[in-house]
N, C-alpha and C. Protein backbone atom coordinates (compact mmCIF):
# COMPACT_ATOMS: atom_id res chain seq x y z
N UNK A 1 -10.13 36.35 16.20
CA UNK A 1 -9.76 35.02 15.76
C UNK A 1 -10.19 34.83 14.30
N UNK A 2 -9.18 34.48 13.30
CA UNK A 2 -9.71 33.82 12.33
C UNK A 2 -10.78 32.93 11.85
N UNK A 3 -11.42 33.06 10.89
CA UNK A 3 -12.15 31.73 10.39
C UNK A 3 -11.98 31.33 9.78
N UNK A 4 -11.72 29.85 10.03
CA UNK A 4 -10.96 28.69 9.38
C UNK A 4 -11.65 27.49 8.53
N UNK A 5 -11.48 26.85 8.20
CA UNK A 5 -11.95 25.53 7.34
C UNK A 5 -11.29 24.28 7.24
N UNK A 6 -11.62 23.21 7.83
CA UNK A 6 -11.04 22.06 8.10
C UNK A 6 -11.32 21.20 6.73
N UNK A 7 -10.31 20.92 6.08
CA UNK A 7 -9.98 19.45 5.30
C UNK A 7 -9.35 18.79 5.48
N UNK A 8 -10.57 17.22 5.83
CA UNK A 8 -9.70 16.09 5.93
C UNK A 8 -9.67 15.50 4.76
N UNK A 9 -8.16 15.16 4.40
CA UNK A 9 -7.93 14.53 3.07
C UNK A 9 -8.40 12.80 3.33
N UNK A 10 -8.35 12.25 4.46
CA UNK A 10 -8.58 11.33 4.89
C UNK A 10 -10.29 10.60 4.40
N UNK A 11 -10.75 11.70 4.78
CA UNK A 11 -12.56 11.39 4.46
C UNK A 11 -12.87 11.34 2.95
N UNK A 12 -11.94 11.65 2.22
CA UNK A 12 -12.10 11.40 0.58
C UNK A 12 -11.32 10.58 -0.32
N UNK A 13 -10.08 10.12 0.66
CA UNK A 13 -9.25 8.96 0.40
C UNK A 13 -8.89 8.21 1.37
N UNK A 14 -8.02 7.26 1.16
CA UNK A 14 -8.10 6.39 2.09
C UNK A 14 -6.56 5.50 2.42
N UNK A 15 -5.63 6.15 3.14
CA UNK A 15 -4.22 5.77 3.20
C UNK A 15 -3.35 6.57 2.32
N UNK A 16 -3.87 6.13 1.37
CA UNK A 16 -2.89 6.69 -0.38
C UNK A 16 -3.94 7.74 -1.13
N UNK A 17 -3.42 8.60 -0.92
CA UNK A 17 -3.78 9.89 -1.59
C UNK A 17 -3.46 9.69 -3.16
N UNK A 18 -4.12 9.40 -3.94
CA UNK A 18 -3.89 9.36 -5.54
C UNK A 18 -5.03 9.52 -6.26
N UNK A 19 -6.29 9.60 -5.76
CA UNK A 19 -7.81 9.79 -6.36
C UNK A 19 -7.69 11.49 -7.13
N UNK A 20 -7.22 11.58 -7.90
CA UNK A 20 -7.07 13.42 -8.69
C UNK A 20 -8.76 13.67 -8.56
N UNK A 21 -9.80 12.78 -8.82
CA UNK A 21 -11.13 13.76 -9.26
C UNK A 21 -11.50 13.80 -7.21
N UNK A 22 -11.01 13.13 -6.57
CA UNK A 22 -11.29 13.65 -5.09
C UNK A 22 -10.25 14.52 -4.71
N UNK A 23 -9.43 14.87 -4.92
CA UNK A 23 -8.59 16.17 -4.81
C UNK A 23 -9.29 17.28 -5.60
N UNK A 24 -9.91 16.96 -6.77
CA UNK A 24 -10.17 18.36 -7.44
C UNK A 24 -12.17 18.66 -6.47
N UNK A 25 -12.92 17.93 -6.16
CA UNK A 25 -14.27 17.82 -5.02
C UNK A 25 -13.75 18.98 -4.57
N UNK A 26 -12.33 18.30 -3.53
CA UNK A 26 -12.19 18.81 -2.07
C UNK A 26 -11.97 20.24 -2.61
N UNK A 27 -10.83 20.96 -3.83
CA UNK A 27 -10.39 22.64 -4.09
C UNK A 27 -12.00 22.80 -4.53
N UNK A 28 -13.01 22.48 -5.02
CA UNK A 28 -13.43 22.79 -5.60
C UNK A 28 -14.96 23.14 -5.28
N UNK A 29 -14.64 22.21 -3.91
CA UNK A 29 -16.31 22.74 -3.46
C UNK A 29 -15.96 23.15 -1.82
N UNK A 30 -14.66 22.95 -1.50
CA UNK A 30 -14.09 23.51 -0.32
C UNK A 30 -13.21 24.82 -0.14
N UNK A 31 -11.90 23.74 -0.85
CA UNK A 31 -10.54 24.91 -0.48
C UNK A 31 -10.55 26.21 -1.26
N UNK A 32 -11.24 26.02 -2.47
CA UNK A 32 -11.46 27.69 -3.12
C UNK A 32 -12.49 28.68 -2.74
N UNK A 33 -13.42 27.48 -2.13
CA UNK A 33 -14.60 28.96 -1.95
C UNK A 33 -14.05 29.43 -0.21
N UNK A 34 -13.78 28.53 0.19
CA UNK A 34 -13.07 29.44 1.41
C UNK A 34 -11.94 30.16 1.51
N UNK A 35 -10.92 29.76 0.83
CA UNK A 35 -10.00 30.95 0.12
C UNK A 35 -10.29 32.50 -0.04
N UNK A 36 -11.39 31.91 -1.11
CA UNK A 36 -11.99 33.46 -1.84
C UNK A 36 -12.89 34.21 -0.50
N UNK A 37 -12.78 33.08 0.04
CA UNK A 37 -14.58 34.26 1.14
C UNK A 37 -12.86 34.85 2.32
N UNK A 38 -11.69 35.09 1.96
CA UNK A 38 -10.69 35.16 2.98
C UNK A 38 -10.81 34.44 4.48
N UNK A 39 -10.62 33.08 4.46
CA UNK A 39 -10.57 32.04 5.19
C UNK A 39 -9.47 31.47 5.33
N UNK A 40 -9.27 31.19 6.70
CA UNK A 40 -7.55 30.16 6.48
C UNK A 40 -8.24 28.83 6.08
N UNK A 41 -7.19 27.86 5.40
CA UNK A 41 -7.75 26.70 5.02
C UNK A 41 -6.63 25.64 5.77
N UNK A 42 -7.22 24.89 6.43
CA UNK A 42 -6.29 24.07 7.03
C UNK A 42 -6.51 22.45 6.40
N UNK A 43 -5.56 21.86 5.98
CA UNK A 43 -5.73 20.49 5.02
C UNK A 43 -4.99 19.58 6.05
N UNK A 44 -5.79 18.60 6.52
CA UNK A 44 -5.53 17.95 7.59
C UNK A 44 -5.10 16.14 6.51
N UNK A 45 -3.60 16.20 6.70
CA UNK A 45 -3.39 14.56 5.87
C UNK A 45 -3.52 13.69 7.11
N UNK A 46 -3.95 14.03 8.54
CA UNK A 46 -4.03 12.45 9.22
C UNK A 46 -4.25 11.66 8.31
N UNK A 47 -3.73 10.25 8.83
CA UNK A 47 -4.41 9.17 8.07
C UNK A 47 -4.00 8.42 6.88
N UNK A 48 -3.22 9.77 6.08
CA UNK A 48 -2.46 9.49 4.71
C UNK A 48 -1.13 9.20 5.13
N UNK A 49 -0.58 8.56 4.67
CA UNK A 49 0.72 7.93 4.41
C UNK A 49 1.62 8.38 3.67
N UNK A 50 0.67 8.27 2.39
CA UNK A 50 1.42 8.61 1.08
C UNK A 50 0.66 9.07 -0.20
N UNK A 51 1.24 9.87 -1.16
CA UNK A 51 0.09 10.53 -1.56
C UNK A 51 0.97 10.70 -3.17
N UNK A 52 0.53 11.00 -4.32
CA UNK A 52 0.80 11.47 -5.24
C UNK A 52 0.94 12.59 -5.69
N UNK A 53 2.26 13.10 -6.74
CA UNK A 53 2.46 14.42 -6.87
C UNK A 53 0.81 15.38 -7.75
N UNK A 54 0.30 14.50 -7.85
CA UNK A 54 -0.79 14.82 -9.35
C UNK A 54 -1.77 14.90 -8.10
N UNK A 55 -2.56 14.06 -7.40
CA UNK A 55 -3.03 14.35 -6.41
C UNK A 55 -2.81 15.89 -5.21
N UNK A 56 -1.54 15.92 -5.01
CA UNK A 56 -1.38 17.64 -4.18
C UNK A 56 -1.40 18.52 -4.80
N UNK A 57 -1.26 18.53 -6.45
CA UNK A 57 -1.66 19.45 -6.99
C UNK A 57 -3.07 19.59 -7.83
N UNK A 58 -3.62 18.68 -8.08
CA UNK A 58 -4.75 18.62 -8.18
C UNK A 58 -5.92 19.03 -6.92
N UNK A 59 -5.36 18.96 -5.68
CA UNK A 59 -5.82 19.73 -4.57
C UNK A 59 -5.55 21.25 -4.30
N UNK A 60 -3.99 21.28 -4.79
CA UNK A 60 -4.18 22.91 -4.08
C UNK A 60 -3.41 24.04 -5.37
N UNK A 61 -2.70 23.70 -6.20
CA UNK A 61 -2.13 24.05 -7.50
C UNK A 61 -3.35 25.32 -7.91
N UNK A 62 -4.29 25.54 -8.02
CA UNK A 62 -5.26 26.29 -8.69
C UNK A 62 -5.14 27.13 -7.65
N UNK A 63 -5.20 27.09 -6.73
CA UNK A 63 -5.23 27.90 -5.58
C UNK A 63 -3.93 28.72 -5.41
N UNK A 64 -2.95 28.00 -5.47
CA UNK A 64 -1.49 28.65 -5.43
C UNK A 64 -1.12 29.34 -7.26
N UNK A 65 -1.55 29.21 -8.38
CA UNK A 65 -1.86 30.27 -9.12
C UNK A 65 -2.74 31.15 -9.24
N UNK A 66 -3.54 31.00 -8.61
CA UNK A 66 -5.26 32.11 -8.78
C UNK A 66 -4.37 32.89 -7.60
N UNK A 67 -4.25 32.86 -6.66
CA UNK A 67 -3.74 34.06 -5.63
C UNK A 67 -2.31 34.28 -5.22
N UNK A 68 -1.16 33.31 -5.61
CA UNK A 68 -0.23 33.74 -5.91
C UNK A 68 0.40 33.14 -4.63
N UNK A 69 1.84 33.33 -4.16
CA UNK A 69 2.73 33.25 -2.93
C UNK A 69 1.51 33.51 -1.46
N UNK A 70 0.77 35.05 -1.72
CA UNK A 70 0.14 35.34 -0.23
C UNK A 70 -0.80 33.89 0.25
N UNK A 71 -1.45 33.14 -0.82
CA UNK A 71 -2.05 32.35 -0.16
C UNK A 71 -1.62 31.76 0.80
N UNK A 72 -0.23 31.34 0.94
CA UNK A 72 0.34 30.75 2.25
C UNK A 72 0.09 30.95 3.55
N UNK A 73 -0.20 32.22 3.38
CA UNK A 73 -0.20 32.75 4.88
C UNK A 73 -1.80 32.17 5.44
N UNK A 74 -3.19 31.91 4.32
CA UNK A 74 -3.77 30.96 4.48
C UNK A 74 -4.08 29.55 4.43
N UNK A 75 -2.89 29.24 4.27
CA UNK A 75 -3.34 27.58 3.85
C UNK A 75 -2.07 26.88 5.18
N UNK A 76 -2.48 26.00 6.04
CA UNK A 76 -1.67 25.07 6.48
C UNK A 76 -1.75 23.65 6.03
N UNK A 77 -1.12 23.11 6.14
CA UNK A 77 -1.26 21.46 6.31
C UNK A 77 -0.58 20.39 7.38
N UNK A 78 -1.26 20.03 7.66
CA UNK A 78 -1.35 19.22 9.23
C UNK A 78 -1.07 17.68 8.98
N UNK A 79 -0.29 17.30 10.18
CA UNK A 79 -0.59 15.94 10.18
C UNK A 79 0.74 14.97 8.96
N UNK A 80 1.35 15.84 8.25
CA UNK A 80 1.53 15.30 6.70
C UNK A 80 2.89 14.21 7.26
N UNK A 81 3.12 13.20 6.51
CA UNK A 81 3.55 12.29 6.33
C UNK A 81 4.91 13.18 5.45
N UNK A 82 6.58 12.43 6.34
CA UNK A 82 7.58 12.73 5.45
C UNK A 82 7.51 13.20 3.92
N UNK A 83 6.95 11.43 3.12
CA UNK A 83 6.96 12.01 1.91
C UNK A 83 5.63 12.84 1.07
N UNK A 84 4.71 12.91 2.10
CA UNK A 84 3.63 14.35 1.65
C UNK A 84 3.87 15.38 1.95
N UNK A 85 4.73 15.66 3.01
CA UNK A 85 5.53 17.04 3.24
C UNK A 85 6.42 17.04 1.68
N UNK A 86 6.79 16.07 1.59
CA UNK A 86 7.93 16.62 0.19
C UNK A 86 7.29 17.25 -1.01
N UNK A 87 6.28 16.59 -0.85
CA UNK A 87 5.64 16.29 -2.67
C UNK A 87 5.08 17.84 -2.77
N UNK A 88 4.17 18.15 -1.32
CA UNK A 88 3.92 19.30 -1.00
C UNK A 88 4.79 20.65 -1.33
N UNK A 89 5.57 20.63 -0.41
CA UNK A 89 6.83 21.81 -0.66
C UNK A 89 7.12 21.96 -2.63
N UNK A 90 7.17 20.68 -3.34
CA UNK A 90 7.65 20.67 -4.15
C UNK A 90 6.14 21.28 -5.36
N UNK A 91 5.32 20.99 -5.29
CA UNK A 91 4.49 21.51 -6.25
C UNK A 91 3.98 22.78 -5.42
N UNK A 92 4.27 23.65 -4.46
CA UNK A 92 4.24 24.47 -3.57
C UNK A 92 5.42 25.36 -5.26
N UNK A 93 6.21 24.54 -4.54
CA UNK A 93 7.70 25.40 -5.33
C UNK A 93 7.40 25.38 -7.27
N UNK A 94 6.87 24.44 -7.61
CA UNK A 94 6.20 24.51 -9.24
C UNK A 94 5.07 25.31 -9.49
N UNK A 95 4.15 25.27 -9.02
CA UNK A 95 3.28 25.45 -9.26
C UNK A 95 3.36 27.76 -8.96
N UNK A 96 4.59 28.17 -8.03
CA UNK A 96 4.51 29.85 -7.93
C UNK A 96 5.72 29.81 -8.79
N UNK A 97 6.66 29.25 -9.81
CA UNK A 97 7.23 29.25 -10.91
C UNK A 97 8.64 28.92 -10.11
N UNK A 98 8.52 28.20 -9.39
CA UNK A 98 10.41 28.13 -8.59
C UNK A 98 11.34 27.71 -9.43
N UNK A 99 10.82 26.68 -10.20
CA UNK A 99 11.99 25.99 -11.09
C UNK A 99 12.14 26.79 -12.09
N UNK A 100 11.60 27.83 -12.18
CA UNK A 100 11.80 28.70 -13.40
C UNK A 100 13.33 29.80 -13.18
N UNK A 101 13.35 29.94 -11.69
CA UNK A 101 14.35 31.23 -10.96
C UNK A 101 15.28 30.14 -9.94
N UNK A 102 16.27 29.53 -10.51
CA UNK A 102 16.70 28.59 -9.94
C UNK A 102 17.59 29.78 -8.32
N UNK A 103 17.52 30.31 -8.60
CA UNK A 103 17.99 31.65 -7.23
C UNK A 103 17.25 31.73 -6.47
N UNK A 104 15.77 31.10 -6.64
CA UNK A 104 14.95 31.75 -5.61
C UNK A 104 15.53 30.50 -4.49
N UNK A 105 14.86 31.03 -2.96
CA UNK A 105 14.73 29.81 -1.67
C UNK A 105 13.26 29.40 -2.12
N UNK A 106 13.31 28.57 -1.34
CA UNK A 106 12.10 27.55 -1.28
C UNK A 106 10.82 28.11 -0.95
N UNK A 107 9.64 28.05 -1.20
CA UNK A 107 8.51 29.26 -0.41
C UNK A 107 8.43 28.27 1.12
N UNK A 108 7.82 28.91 1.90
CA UNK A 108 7.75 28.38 3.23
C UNK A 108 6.41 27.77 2.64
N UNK A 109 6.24 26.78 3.52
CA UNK A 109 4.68 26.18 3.63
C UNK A 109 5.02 25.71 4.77
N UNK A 110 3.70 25.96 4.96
CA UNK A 110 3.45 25.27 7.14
C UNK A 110 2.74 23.98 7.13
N UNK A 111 3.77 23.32 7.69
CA UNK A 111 3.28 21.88 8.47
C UNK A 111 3.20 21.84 9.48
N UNK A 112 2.28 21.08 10.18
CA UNK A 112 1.96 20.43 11.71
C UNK A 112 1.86 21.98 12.02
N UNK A 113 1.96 22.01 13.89
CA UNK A 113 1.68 22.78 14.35
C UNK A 113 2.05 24.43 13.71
N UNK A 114 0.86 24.80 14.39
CA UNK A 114 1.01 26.78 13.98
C UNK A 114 2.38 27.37 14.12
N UNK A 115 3.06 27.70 12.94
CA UNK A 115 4.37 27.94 13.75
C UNK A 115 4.77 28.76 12.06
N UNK A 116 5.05 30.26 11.96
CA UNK A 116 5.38 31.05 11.36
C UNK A 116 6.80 31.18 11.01
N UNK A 117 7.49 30.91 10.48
CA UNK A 117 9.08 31.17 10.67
C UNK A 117 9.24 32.26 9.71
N UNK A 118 8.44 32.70 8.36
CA UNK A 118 8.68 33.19 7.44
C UNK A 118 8.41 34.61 7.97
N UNK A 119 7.62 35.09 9.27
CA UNK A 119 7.74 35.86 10.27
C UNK A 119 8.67 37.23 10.87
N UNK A 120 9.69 35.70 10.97
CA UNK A 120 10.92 36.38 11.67
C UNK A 120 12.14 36.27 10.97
N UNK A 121 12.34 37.27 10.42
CA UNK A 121 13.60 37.42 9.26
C UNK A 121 14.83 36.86 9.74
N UNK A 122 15.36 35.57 9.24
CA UNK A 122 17.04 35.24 9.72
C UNK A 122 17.75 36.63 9.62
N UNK A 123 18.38 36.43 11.33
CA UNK A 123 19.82 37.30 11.21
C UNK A 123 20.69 37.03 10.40
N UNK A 124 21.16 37.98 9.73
CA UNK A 124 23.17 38.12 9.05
C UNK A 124 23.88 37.67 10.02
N UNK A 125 24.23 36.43 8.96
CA UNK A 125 25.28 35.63 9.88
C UNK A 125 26.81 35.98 10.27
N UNK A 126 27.26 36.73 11.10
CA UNK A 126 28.50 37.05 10.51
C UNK A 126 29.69 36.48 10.17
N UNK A 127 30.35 36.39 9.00
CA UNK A 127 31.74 35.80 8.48
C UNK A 127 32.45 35.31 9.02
N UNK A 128 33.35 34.35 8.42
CA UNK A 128 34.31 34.04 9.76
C UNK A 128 35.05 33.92 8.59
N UNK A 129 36.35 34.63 9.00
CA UNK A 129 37.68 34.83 8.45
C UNK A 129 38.94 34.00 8.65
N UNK A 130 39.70 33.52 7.73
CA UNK A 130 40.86 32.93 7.95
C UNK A 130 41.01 31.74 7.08
């Protein structure tokens, strides 16, 4: 079994995720040193609603350039609210250079429950003619 690390974004904000110097606490005395010690990091938004783009990356942005795409496979996030799933995916996708390779797909990031899709390679769809 893995060893993991629980962050609640909840216990350092409160509804609205927008505090940047409590996003940079949480990477900074949490989500990086467990990173580096090879730890999954699980970022739990119960609680949050709604959150700011400067805030999710001020949480996990350093982390997703210091180790690149593989970090994914350690980091989940739980719990997240429609538009914190977005903001997420989206500085997910800035922050490993997406907008730079407008060709690339989207990187996976995992929300809510444990659930791998990036895993299991989509089948070739086959054509349909006519």
């Amino acid at each position: 079994m893995t060893e993991y690390v629980e962050v609640k974004v909840q216990d350092a904000v409160k509804g609205f995720a927008e505090d940047k110097d409590a996003a940079k606490r949480l990477r900074t005395y949490t989500i990086m040193p467990a990173l580096s010690a090879n730890k999954m990091v699980v970022i739990n938004f119960s609680g949050v609603t709604s959150s700011t783009q400067s805030f999710v990356h001020a949480l996990v942005g350093e982390a997703l350039q210091k180790f690149g795409e593989v970090v994914l496979d350690r980091l989940e996030f739980r719990s997240c609210a429609p538009q914190v799933k977005s903001l997420i995916e989206l500085v997910v996708d800035y922050s490993l250079g997406g907008f730079s390779n407008s060709s690339s797909a989207p990187m996976e990031v995992k929300t809510g429950k444990k659930k791998k899709t990036s895993e299991t390679p989509d089948k070739p769809r086959p054509r349909k003619h006519g």
